[in-house]
Protein backbone atom coordinates (compact mmCIF):
# COMPACT_ATOMS: atom_id res chain seq x y z
CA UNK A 1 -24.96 -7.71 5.89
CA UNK A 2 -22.32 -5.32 5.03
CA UNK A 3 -24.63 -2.66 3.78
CA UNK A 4 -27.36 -3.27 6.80
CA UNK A 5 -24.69 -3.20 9.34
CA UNK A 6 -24.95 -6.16 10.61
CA UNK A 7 -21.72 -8.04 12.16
CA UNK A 8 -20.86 -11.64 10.61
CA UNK A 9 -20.26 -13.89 13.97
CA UNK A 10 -18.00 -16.62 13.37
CA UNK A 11 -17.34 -19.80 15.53
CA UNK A 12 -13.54 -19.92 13.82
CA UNK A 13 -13.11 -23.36 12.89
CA UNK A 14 -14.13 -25.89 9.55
CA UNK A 15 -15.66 -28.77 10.40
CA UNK A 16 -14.39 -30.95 7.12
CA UNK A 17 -13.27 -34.43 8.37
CA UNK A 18 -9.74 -34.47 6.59
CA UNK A 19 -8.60 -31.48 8.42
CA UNK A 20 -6.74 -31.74 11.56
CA UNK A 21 -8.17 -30.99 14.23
CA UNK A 22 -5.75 -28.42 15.42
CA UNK A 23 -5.53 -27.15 11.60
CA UNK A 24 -9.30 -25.91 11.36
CA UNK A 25 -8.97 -22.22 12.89
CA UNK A 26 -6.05 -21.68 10.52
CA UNK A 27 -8.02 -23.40 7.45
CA UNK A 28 -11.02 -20.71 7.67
CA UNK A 29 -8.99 -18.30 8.62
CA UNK A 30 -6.78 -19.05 4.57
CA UNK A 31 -9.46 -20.28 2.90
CA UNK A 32 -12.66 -18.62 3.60
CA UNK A 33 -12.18 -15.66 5.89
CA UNK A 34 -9.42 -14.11 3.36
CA UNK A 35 -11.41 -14.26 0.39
CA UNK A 36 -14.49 -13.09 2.19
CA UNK A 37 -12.76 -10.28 3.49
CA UNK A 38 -11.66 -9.34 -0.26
CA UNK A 39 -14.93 -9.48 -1.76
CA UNK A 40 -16.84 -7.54 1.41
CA UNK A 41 -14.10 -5.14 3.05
CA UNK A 42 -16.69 -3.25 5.36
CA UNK A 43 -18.22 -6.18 6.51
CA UNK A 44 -17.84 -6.31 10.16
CA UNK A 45 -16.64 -9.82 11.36
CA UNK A 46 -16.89 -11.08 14.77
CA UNK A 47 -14.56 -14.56 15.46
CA UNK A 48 -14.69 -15.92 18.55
CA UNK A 49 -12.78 -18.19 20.48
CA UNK A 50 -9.14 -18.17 18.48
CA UNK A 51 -7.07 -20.41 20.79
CA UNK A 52 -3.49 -19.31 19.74
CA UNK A 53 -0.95 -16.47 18.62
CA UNK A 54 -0.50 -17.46 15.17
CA UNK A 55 -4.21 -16.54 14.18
CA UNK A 56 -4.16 -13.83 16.05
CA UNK A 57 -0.95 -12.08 13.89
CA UNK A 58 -2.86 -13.59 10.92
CA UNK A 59 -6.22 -11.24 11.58
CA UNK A 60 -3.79 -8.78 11.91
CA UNK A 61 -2.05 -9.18 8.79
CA UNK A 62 -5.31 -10.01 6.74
CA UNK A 63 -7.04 -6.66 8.25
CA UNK A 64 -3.89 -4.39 7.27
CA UNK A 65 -3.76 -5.58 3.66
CA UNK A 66 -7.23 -3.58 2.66
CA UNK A 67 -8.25 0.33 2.62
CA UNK A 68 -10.57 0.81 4.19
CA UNK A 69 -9.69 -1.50 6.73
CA UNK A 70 -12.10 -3.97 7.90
CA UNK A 71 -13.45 -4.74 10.97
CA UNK A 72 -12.37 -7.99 12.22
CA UNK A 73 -12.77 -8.34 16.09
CA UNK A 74 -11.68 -11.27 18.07
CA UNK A 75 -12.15 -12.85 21.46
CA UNK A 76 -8.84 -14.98 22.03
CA UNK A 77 -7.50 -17.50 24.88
CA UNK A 78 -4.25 -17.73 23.95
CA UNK A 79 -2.93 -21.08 26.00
């Protein structure tokens, strides 16, 4: 996908049954959308609908720890 550029669109949340529900953004956000962006740092990811400020300073922290940086875009309603 990276090389073909072609975005990654995520629907942020894990769906495992002995997460919280309110935990699941913040669980693919540490344990699958960190490592992803490690291995593939110009992949282009897409996530929509993060629901609160703490995710939203976490893209930004995950996308300023590589060089190049990657593209991680967001559409947020912060309540």
């Amino acid at each position: 996908m990276a090389g073909g550029n072609m975005p990654l669109l995520v629907h942020g949340e894990v769906t495992d049954p002995f997460v919280d529900l309110f935990d699941r953004e913040a669980t693919l956000i540490k344990q699958s959308l960190k490592p992803l962006v490690s291995r593939f740092p110009r992949l282009k990811i897409v996530m929509k609908h993060i629901t609160n400020k703490e995710h939203i300073t976490t893209k930004e922290q995950l996308i300023s720890c590589y060089k190049p940086l990657p593209t991680l875009q967001t559409t947020a309603v912060v309540v």
